[in-house]
Each structure stands twice: as structure tokens, then as C-alpha cells.
PDB file of N, CA and C in Angstrom:
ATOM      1  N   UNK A   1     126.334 138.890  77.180  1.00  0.00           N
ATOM      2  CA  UNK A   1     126.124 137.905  76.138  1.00  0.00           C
ATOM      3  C   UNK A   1     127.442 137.693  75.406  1.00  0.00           C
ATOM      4  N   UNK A   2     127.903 136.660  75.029  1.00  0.00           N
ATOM      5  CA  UNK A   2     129.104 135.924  74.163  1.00  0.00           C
ATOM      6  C   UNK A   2     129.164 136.749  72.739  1.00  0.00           C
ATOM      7  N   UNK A   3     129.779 137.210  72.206  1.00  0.00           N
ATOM      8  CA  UNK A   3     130.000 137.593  71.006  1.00  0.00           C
ATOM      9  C   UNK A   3     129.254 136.919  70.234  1.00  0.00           C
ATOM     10  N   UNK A   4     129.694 135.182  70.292  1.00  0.00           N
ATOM     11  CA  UNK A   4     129.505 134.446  68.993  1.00  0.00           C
ATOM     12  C   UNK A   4     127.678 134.523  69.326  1.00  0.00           C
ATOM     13  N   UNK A   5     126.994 134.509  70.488  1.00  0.00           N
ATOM     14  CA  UNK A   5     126.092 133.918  70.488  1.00  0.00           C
ATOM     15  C   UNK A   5     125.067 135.181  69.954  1.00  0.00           C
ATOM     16  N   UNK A   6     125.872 136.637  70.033  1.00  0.00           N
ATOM     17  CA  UNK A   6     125.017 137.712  69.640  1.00  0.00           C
ATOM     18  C   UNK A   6     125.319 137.263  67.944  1.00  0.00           C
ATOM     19  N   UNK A   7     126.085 137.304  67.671  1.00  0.00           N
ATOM     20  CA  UNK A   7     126.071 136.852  66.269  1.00  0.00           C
ATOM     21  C   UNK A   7     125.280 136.130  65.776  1.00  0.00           C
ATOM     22  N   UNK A   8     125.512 134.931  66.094  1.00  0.00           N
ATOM     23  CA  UNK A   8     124.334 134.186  66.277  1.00  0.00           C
ATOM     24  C   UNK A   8     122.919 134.506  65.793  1.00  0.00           C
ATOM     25  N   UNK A   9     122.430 135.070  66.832  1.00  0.00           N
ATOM     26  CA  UNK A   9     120.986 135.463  67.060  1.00  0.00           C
ATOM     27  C   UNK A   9     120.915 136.798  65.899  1.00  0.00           C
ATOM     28  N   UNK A  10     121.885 137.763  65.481  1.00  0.00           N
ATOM     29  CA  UNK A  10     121.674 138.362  64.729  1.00  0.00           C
ATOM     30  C   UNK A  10     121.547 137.520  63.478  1.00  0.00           C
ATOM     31  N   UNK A  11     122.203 136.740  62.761  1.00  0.00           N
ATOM     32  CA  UNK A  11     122.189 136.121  62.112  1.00  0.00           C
ATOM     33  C   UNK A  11     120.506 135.321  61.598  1.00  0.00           C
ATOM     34  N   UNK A  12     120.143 134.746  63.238  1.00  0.00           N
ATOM     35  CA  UNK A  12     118.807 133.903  62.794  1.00  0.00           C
ATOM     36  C   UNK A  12     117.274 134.987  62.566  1.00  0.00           C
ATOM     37  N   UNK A  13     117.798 136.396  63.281  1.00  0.00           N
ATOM     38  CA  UNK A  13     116.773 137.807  62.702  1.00  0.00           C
ATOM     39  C   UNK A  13     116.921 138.179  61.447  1.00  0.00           C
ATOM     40  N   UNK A  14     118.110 138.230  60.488  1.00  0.00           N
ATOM     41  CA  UNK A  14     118.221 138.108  59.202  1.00  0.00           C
ATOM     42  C   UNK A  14     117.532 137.169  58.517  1.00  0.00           C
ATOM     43  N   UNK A  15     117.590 136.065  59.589  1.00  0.00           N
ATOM     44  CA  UNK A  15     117.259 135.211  58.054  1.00  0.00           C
ATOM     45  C   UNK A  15     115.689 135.072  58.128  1.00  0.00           C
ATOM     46  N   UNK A  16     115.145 135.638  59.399  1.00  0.00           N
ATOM     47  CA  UNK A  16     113.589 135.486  59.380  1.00  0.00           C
ATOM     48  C   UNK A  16     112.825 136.648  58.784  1.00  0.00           C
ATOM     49  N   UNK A  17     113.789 137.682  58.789  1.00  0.00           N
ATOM     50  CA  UNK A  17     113.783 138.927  57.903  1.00  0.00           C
ATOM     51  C   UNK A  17     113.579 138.735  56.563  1.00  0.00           C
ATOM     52  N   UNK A  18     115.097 137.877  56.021  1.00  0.00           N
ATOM     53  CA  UNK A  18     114.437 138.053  54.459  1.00  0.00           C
ATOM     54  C   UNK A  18     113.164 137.101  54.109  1.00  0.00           C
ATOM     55  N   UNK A  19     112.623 136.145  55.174  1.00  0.00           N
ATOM     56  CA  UNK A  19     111.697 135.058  55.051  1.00  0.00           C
ATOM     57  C   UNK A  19     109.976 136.286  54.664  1.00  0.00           C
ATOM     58  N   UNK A  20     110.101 137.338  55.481  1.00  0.00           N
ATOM     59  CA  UNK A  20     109.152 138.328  55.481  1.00  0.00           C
ATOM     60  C   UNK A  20     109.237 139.272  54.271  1.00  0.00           C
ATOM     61  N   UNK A  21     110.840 139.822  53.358  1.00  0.00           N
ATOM     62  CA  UNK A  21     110.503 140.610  52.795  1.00  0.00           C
ATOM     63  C   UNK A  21     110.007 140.361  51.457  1.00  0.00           C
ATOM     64  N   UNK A  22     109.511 141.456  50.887  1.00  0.00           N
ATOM     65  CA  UNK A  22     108.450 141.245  50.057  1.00  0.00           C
ATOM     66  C   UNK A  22     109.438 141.758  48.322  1.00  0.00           C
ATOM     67  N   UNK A  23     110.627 142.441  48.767  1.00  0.00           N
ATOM     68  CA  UNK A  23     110.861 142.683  47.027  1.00  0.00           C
ATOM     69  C   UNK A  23     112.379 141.711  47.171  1.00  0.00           C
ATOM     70  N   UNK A  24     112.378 141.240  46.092  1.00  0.00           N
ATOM     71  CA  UNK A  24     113.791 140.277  45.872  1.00  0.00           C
ATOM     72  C   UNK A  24     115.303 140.984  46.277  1.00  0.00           C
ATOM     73  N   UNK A  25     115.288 142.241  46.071  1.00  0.00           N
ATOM     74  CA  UNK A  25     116.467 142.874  46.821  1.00  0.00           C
ATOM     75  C   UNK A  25     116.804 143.186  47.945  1.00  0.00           C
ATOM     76  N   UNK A  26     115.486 142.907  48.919  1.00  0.00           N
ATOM     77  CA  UNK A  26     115.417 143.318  50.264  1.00  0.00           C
ATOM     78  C   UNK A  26     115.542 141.690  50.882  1.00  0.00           C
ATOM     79  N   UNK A  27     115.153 140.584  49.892  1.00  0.00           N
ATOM     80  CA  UNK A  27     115.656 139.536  50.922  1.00  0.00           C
ATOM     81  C   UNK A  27     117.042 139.247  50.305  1.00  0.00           C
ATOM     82  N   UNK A  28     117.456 139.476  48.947  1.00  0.00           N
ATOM     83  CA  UNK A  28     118.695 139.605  49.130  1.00  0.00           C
ATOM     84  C   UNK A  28     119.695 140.296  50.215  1.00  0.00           C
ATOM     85  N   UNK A  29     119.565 141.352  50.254  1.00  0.00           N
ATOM     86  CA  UNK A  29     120.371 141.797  51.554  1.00  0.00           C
ATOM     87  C   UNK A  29     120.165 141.183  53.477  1.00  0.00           C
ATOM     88  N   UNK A  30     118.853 140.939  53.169  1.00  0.00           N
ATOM     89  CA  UNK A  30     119.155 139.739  54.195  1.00  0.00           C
ATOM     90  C   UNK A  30     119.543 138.973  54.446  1.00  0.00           C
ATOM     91  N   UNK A  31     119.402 137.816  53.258  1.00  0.00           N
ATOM     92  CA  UNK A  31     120.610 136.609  53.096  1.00  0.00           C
ATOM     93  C   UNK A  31     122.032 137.296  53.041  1.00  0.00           C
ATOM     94  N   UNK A  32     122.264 138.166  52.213  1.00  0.00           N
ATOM     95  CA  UNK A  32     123.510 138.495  52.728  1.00  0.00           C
ATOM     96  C   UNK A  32     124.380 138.647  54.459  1.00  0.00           C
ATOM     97  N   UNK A  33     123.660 139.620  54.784  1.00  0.00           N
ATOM     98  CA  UNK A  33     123.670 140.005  56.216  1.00  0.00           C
ATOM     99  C   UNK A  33     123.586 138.770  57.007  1.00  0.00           C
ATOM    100  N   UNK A  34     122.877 137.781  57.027  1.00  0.00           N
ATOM    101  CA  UNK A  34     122.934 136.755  57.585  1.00  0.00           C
ATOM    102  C   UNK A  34     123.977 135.534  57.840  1.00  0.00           C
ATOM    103  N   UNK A  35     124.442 135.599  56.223  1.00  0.00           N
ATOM    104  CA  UNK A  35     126.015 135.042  55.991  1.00  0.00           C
ATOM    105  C   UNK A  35     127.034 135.513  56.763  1.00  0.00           C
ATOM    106  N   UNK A  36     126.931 136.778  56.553  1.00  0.00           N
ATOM    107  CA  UNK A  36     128.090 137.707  56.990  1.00  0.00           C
ATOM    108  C   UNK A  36     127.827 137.228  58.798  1.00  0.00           C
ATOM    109  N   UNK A  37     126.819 137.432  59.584  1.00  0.00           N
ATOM    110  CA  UNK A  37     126.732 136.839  61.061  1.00  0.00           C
ATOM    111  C   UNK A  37     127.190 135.871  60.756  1.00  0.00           C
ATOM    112  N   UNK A  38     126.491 134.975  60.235  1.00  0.00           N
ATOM    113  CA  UNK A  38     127.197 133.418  60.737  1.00  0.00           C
ATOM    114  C   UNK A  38     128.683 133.420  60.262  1.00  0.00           C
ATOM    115  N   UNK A  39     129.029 134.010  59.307  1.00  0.00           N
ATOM    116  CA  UNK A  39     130.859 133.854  59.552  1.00  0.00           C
ATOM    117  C   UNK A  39     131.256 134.429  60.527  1.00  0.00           C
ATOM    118  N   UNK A  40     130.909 135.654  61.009  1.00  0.00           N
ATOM    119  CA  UNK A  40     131.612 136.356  62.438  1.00  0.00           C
ATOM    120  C   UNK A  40     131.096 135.105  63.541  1.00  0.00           C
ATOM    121  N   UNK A  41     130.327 134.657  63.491  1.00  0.00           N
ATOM    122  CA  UNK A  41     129.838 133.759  65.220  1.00  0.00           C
ATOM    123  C   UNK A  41     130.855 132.748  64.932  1.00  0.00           C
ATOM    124  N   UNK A  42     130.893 131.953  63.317  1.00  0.00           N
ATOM    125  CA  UNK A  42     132.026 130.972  63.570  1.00  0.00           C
ATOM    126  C   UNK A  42     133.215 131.175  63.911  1.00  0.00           C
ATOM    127  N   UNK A  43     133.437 132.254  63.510  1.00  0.00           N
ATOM    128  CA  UNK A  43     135.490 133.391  63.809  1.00  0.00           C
ATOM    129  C   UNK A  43     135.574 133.074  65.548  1.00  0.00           C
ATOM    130  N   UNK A  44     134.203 133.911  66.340  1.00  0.00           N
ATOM    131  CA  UNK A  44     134.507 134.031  67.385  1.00  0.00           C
ATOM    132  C   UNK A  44     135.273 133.215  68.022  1.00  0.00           C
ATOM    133  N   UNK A  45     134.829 131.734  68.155  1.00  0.00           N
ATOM    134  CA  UNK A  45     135.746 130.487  69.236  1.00  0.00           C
ATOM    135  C   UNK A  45     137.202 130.816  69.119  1.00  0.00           C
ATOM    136  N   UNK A  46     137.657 130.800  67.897  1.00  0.00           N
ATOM    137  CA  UNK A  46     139.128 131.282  67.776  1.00  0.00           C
ATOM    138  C   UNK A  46     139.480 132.342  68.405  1.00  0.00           C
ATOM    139  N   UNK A  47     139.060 133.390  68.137  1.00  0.00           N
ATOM    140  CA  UNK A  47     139.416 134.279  69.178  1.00  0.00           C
ATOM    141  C   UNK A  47     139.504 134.469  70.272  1.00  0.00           C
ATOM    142  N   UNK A  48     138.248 134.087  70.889  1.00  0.00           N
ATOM    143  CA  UNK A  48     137.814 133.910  72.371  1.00  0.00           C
ATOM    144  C   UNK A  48     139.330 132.874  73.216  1.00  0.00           C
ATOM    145  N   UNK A  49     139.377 131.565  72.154  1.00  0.00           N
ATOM    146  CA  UNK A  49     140.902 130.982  72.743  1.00  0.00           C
ATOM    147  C   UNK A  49     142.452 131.662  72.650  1.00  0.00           C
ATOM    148  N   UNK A  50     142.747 132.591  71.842  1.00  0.00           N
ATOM    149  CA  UNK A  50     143.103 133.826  71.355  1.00  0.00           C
ATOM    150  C   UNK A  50     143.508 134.495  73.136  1.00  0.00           C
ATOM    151  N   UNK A  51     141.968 134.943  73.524  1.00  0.00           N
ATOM    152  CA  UNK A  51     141.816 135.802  74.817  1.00  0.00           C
ATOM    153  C   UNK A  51     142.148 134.796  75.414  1.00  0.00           C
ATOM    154  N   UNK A  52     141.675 133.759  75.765  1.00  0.00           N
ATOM    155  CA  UNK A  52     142.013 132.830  76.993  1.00  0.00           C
ATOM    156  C   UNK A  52     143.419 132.404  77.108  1.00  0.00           C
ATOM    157  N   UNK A  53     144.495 132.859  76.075  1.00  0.00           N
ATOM    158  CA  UNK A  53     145.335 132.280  76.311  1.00  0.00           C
ATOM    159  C   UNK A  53     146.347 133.492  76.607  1.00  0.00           C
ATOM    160  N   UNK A  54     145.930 134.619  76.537  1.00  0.00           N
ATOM    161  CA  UNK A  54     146.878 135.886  76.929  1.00  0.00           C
ATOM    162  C   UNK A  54     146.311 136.198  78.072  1.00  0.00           C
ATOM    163  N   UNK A  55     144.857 136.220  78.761  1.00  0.00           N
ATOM    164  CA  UNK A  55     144.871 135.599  80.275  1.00  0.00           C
ATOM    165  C   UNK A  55     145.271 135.042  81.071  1.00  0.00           C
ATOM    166  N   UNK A  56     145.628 133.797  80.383  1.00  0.00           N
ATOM    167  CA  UNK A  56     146.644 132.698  81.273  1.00  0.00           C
ATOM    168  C   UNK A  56     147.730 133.366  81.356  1.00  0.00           C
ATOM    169  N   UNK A  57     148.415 133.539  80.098  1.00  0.00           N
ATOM    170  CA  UNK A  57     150.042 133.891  80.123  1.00  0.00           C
ATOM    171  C   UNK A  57     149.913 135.182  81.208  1.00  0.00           C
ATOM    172  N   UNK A  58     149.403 136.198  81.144  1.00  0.00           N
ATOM    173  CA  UNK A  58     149.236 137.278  82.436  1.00  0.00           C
ATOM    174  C   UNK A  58     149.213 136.721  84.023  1.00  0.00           C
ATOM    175  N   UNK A  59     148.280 135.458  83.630  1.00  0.00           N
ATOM    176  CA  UNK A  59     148.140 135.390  84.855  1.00  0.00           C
ATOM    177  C   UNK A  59     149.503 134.706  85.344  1.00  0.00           C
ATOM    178  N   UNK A  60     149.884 133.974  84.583  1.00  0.00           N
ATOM    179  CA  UNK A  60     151.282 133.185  84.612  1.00  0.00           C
ATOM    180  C   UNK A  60     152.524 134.547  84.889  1.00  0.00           C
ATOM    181  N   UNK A  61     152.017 135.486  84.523  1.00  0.00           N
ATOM    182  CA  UNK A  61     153.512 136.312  84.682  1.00  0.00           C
ATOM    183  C   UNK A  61     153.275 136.978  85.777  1.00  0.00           C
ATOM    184  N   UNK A  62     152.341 136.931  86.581  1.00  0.00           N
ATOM    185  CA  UNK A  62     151.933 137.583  87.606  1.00  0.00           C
ATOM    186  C   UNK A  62     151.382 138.951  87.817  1.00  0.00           C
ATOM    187  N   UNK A  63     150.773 139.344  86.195  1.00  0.00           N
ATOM    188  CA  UNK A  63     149.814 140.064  86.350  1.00  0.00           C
ATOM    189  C   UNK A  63     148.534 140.245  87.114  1.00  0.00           C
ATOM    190  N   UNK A  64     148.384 141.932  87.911  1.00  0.00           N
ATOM    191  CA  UNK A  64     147.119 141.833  88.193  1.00  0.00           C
ATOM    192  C   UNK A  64     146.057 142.566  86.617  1.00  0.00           C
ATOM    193  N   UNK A  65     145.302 141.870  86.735  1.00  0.00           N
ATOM    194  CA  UNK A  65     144.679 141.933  85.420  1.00  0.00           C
ATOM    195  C   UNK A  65     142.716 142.149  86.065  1.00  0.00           C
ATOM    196  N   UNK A  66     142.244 143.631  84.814  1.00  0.00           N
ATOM    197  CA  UNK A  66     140.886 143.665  85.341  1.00  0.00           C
ATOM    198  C   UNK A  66     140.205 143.835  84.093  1.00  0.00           C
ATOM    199  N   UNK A  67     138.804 143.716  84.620  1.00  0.00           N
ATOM    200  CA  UNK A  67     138.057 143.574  83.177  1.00  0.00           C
ATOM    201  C   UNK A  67     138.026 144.807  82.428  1.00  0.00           C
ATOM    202  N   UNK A  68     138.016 145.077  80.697  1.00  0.00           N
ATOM    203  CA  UNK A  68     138.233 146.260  80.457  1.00  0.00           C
ATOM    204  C   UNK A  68     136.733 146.268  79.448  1.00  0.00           C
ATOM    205  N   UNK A  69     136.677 147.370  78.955  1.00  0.00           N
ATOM    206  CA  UNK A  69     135.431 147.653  78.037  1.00  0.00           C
ATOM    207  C   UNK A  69     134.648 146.214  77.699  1.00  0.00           C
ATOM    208  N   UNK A  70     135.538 145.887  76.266  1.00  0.00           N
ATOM    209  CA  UNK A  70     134.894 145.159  75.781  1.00  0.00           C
ATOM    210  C   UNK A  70     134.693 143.881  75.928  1.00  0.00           C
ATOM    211  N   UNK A  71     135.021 143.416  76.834  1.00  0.00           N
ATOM    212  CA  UNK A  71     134.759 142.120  77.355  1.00  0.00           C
ATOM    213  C   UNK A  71     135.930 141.513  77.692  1.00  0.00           C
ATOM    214  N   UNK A  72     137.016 141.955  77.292  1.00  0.00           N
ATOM    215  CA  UNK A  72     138.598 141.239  77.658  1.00  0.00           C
ATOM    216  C   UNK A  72     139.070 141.976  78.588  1.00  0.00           C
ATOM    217  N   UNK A  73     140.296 140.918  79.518  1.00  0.00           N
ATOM    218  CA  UNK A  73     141.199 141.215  80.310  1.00  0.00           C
ATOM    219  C   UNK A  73     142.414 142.167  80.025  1.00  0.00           C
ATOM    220  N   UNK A  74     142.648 142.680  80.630  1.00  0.00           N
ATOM    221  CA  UNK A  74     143.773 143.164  80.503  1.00  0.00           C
ATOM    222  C   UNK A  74     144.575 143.971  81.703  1.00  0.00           C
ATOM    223  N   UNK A  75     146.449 144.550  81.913  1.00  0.00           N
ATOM    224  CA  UNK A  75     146.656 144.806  83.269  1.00  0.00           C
ATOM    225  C   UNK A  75     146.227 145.788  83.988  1.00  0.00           C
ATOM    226  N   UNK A  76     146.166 145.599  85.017  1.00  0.00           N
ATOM    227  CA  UNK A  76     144.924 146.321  85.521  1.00  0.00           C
ATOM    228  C   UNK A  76     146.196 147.756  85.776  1.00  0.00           C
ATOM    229  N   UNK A  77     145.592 148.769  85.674  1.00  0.00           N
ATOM    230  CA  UNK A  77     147.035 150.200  86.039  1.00  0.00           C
ATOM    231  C   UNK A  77     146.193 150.863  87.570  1.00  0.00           C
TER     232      UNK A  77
END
């Protein structure tokens, strides 16, 4: 799954969260939490072009390059 799109979806469980809770501080911290996703899902695109463009340049320098943990490229040893 895409970063932004887990964000995302965390984001729209917050907000159906605080829609359910029952004391004003508990949907406060949901609306919070929910904000806070949707700014990380909007960050992601930037980044993600960020990665796509130190991919290219690797691939441009004639790196062999393999997938690593977290979802990015990098040279492969």
C-alpha cells in the first residue's frame, strides 16, 4: 500500500472514530489525529517525487539498485 493512501485511510478511521466517541476529549483527539493523517498523506506526493528522482539519477549513473525495507530503492551491495 502507498504511504499517502495508508494515511489516508488512517485519517478517514479517525474521523469516523471521533463521529462515535461519546466524551468531548476523546473526539477531540480524534479530530486531532485525523488532521495530523491528512497532513502526512498530503506531504507524501512530494516525497514520493523526492524518491523517483534519486531512482532515475541511479539509474542514470548506472547503478544496480534493489528494493530495500521500506519501500525505496537503493544500491544494491
Amino acid at each position: 500500500m502507498r504511504i499517502s493512501t495508508d494515511c489516508t485511510s488512517r485519517a478517514e478511521e479517525c474521523w469516523r472514530l471521533a463521529k462515535l466517541a461519546a466524551k468531548p476529549e476523546d473526539w477531540q483527539h480524534f479530530i486531532e489525529m485525523a488532521a495530523t493523517w491528512d497532513i502526512l498523506a498530503k506531504q507524501r506526493p512530494s516525497d514520493k517525487l523526492a524518491e523517483t528522482w534519486a531512482l532515475a539519477e541511479a539509474i542514470a549513473n548506472g547503478e544496480r539498485i534493489s528494493p530495500v525495507r521500506s519501500g525505496q530503492y537503493g544500491p544494491k551491495r
